[in-house]
C-alpha atoms as a PDB file:
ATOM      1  CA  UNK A   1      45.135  31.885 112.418  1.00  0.00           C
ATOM      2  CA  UNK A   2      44.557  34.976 110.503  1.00  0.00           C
ATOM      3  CA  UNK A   3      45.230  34.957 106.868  1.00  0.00           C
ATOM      4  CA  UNK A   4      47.930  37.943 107.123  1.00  0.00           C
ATOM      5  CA  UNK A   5      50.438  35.689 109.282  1.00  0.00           C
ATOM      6  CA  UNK A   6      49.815  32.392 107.648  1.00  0.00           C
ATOM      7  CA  UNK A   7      51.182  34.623 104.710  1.00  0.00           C
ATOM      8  CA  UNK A   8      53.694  35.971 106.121  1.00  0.00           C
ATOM      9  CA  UNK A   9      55.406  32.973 107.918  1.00  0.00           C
ATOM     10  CA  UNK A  10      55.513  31.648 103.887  1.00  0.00           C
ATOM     11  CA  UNK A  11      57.340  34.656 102.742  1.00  0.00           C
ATOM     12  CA  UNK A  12      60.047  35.396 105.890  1.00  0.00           C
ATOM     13  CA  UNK A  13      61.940  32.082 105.006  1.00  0.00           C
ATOM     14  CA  UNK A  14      62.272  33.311 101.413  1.00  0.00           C
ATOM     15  CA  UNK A  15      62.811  36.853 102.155  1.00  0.00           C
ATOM     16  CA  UNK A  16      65.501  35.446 104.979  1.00  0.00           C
ATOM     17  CA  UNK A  17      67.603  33.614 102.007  1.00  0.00           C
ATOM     18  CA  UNK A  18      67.499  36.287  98.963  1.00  0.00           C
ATOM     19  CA  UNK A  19      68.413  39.058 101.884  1.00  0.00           C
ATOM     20  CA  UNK A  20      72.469  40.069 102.021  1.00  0.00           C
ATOM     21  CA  UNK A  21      75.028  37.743 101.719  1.00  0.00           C
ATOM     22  CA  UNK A  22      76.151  36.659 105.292  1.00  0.00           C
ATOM     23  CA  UNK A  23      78.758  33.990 106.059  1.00  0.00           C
ATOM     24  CA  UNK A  24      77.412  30.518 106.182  1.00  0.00           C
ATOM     25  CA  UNK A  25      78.657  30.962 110.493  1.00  0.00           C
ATOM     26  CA  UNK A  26      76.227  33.588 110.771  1.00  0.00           C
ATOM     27  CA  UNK A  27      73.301  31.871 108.871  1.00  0.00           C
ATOM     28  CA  UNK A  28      73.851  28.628 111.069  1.00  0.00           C
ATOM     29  CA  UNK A  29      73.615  30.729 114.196  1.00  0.00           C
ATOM     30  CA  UNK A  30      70.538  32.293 113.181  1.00  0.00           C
ATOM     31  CA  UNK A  31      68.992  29.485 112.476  1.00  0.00           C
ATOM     32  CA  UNK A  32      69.992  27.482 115.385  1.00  0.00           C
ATOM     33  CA  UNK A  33      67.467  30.107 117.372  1.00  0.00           C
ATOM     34  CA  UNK A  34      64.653  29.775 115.480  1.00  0.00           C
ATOM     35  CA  UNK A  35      61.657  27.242 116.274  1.00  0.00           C
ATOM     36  CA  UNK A  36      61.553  23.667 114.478  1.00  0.00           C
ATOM     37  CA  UNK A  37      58.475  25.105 112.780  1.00  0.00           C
ATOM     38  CA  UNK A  38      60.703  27.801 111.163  1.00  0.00           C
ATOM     39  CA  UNK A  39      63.578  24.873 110.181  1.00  0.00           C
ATOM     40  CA  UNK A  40      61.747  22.662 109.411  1.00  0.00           C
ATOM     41  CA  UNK A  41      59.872  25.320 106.646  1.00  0.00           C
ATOM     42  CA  UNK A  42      63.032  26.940 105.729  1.00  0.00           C
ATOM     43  CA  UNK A  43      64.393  23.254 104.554  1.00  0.00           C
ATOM     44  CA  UNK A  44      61.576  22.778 102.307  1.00  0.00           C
ATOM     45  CA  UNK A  45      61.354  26.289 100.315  1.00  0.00           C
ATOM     46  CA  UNK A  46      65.528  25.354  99.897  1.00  0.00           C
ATOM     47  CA  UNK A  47      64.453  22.099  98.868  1.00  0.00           C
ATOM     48  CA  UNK A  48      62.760  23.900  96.370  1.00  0.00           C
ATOM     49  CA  UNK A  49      65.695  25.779  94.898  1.00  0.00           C
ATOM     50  CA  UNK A  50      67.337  22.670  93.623  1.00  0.00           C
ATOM     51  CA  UNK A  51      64.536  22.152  90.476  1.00  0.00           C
ATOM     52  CA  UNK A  52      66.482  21.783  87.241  1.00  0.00           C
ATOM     53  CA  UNK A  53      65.447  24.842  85.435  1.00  0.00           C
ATOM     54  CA  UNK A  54      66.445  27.281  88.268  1.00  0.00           C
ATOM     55  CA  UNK A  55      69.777  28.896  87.954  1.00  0.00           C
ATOM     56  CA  UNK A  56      71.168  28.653  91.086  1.00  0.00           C
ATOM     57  CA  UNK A  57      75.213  29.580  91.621  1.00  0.00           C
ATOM     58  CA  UNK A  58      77.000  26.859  92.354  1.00  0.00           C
ATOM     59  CA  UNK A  59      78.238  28.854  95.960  1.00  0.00           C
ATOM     60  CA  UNK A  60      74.395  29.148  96.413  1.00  0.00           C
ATOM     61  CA  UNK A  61      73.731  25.490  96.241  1.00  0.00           C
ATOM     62  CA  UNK A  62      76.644  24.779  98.114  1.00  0.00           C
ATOM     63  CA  UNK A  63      75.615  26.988 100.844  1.00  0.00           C
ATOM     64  CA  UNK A  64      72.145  25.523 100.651  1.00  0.00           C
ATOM     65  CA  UNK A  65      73.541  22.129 100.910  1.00  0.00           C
ATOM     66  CA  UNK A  66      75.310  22.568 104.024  1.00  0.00           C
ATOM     67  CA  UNK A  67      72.574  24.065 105.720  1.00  0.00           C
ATOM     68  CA  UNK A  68      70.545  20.483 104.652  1.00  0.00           C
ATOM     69  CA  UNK A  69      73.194  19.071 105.827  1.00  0.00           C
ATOM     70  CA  UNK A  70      74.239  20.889 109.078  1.00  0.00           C
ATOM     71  CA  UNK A  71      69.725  20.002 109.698  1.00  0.00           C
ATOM     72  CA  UNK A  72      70.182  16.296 109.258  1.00  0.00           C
ATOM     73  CA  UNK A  73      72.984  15.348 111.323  1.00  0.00           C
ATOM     74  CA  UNK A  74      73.505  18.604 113.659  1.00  0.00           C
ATOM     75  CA  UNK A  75      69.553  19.592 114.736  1.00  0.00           C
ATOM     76  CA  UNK A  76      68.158  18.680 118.137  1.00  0.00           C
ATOM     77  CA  UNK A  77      64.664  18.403 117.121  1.00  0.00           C
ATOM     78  CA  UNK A  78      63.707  14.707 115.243  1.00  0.00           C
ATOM     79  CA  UNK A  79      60.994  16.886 112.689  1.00  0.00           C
ATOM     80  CA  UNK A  80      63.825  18.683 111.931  1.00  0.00           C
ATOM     81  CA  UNK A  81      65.955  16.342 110.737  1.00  0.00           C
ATOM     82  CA  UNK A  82      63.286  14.457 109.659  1.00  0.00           C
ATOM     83  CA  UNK A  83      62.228  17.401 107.044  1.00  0.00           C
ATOM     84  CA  UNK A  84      65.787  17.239 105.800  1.00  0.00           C
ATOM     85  CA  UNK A  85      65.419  13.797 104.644  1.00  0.00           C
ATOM     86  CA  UNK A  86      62.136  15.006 102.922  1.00  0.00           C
ATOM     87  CA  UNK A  87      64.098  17.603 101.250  1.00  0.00           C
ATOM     88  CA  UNK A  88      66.882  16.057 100.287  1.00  0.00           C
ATOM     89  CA  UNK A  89      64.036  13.008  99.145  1.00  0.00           C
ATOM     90  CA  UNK A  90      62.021  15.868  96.956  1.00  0.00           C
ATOM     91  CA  UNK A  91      65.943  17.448  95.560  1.00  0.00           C
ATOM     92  CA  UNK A  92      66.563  14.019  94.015  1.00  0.00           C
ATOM     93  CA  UNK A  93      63.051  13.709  92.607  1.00  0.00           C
ATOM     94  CA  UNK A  94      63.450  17.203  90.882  1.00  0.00           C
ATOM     95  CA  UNK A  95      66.572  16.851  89.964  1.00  0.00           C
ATOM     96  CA  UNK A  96      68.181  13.005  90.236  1.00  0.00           C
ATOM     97  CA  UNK A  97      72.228  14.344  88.945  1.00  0.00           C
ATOM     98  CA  UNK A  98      72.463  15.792  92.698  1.00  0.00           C
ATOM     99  CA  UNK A  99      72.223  12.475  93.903  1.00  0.00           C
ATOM    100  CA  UNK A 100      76.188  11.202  94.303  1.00  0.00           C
ATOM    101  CA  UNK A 101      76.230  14.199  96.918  1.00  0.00           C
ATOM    102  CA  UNK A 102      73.726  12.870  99.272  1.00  0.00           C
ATOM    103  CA  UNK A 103      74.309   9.213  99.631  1.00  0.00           C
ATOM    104  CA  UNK A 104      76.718   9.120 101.863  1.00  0.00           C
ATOM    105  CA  UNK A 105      75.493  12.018 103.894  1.00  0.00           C
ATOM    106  CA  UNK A 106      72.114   9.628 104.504  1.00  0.00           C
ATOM    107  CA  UNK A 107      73.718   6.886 105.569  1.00  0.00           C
ATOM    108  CA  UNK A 108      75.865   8.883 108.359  1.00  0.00           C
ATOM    109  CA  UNK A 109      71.892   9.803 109.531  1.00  0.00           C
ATOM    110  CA  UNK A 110      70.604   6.274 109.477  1.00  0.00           C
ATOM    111  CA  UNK A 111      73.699   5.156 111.160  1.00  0.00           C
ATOM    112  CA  UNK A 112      73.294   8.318 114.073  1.00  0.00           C
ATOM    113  CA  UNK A 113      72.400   6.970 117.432  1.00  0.00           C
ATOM    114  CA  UNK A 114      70.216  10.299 117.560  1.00  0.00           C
ATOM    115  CA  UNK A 115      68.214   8.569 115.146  1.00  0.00           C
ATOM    116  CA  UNK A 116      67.490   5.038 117.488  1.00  0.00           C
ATOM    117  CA  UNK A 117      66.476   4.733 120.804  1.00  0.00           C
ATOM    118  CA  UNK A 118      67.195   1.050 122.575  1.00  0.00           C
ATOM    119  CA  UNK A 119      68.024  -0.354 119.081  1.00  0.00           C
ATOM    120  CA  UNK A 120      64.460   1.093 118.049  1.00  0.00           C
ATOM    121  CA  UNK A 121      64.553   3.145 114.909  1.00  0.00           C
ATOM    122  CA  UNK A 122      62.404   6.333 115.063  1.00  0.00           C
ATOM    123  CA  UNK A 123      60.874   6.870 111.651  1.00  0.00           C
ATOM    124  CA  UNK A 124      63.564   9.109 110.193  1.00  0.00           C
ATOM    125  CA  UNK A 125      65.237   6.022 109.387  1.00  0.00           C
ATOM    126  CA  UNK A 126      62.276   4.970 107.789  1.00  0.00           C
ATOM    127  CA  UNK A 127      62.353   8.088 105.437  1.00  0.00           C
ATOM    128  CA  UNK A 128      66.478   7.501 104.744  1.00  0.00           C
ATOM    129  CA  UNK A 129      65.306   3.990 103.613  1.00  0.00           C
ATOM    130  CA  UNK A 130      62.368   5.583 101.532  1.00  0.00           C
ATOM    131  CA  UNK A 131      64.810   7.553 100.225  1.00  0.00           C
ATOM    132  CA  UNK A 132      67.504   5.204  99.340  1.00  0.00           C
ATOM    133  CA  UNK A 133      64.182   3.177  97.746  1.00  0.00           C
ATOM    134  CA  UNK A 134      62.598   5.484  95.541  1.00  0.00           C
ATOM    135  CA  UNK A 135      66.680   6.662  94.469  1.00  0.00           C
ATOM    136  CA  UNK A 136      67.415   2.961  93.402  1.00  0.00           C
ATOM    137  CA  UNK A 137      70.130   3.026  95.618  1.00  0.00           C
ATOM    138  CA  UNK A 138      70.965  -0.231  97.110  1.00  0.00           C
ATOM    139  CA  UNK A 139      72.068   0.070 100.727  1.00  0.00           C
ATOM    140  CA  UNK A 140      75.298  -1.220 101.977  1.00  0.00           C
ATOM    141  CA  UNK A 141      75.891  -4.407 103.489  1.00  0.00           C
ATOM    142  CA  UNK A 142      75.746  -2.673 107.095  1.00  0.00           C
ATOM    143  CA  UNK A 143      72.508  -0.854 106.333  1.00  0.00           C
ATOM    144  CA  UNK A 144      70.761  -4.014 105.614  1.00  0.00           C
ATOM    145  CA  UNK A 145      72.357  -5.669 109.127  1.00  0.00           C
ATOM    146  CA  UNK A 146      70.820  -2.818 110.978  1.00  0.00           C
ATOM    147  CA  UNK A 147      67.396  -3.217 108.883  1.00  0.00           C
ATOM    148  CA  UNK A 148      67.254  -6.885 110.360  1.00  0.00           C
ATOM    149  CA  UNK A 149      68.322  -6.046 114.063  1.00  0.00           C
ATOM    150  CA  UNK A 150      65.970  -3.045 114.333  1.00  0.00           C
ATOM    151  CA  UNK A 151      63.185  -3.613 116.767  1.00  0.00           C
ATOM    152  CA  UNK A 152      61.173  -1.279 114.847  1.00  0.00           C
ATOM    153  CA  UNK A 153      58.678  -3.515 112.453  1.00  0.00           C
ATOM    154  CA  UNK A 154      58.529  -0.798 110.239  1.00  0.00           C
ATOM    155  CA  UNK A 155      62.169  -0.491 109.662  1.00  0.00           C
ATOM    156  CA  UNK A 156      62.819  -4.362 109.957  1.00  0.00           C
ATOM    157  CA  UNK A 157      60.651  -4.627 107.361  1.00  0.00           C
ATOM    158  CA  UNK A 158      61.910  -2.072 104.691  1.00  0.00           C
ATOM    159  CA  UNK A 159      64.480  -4.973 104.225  1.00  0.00           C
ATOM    160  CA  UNK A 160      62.021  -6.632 101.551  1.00  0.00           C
ATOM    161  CA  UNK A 161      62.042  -3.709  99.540  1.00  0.00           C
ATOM    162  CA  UNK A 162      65.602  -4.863  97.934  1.00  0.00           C
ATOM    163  CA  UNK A 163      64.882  -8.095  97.850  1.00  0.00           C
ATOM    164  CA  UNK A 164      63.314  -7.470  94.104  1.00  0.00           C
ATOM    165  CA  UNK A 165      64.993  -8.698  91.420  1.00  0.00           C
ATOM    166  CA  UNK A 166      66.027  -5.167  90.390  1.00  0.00           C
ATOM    167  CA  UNK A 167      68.526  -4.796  93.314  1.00  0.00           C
END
């Protein structure tokens, strides 16, 4: 890939989100046409955003929210949701007061059937429960039953993880 577009696909997504105000609608619909490569990319440079020292307006972050949000439990594509998780994962490492406001909006994507196929949970769930980890959160008493029916080793075993003396 030449250097130019490489370049280029880095500075669209930014360009895209400091160009003129649209309606949060409109910016859903555009992004709904673009390629998972394009979400997916968009979700991290938002991700971004959230660091303590930038002064973001509070109808900014909410409109960045939402289109985290409207990604994790709205997007066809599994990396896309996926990448949400990561960015909601790398918001609360930059900046842990945001993390009341995502909770609950992880567990609704752990719980989505999107996210499991025959009782088999695809590895987003794996990065909720990373998430929930690393955020000291302990998961609720219906998390935990899903952990241990989950035919998924990997997300069977993520049970152990609370099972410290710290949770």
């Amino acid at each position: 890939m030449n250097k130019q577009y490489g370049f280029l696909l880095l500075i669209l997504p930014i360009a895209w989100m400091h160009s003129a105000p649209q309606k949060l609608p409109e910016k859903l619909e555009q992004i709904a046409n673009e390629s998972w490569q394009k979400k997916a990319n968009r979700l991290l440079i938002i991700s971004s955003s959230f660091e303590k020292n930038n002064s973001l307006k509070t109808n900014e972050k909410k409109q960045y929210r939402a289109l985290i949000l409207n990604a994790l439990h709205n997007d066809k594509a599994l990396l896309v949701r996926d990448t949400a998780v990561e960015s909601i994962r790398r918001i609360l490492k930059m900046n842990p007061q945001e993390a009341p406001q995502w909770k609950s909006e992880l567990e609704k994507a752990f719980f989505d059937k999107k996210n499991t196929v025959n009782k088999s949970g695809l590895f987003i769930r794996e990065t909720i429960l990373r998430t929930f980890f690393e955020a000291a959160w302990e998961p609720s008493v219906a998390m935990m039953n899903s952990m241990k029916k989950d035919t998924n080793p990997r997300i069977f075993s993520q049970q152990e993880l609370w099972k410290t003396t710290s949770f």
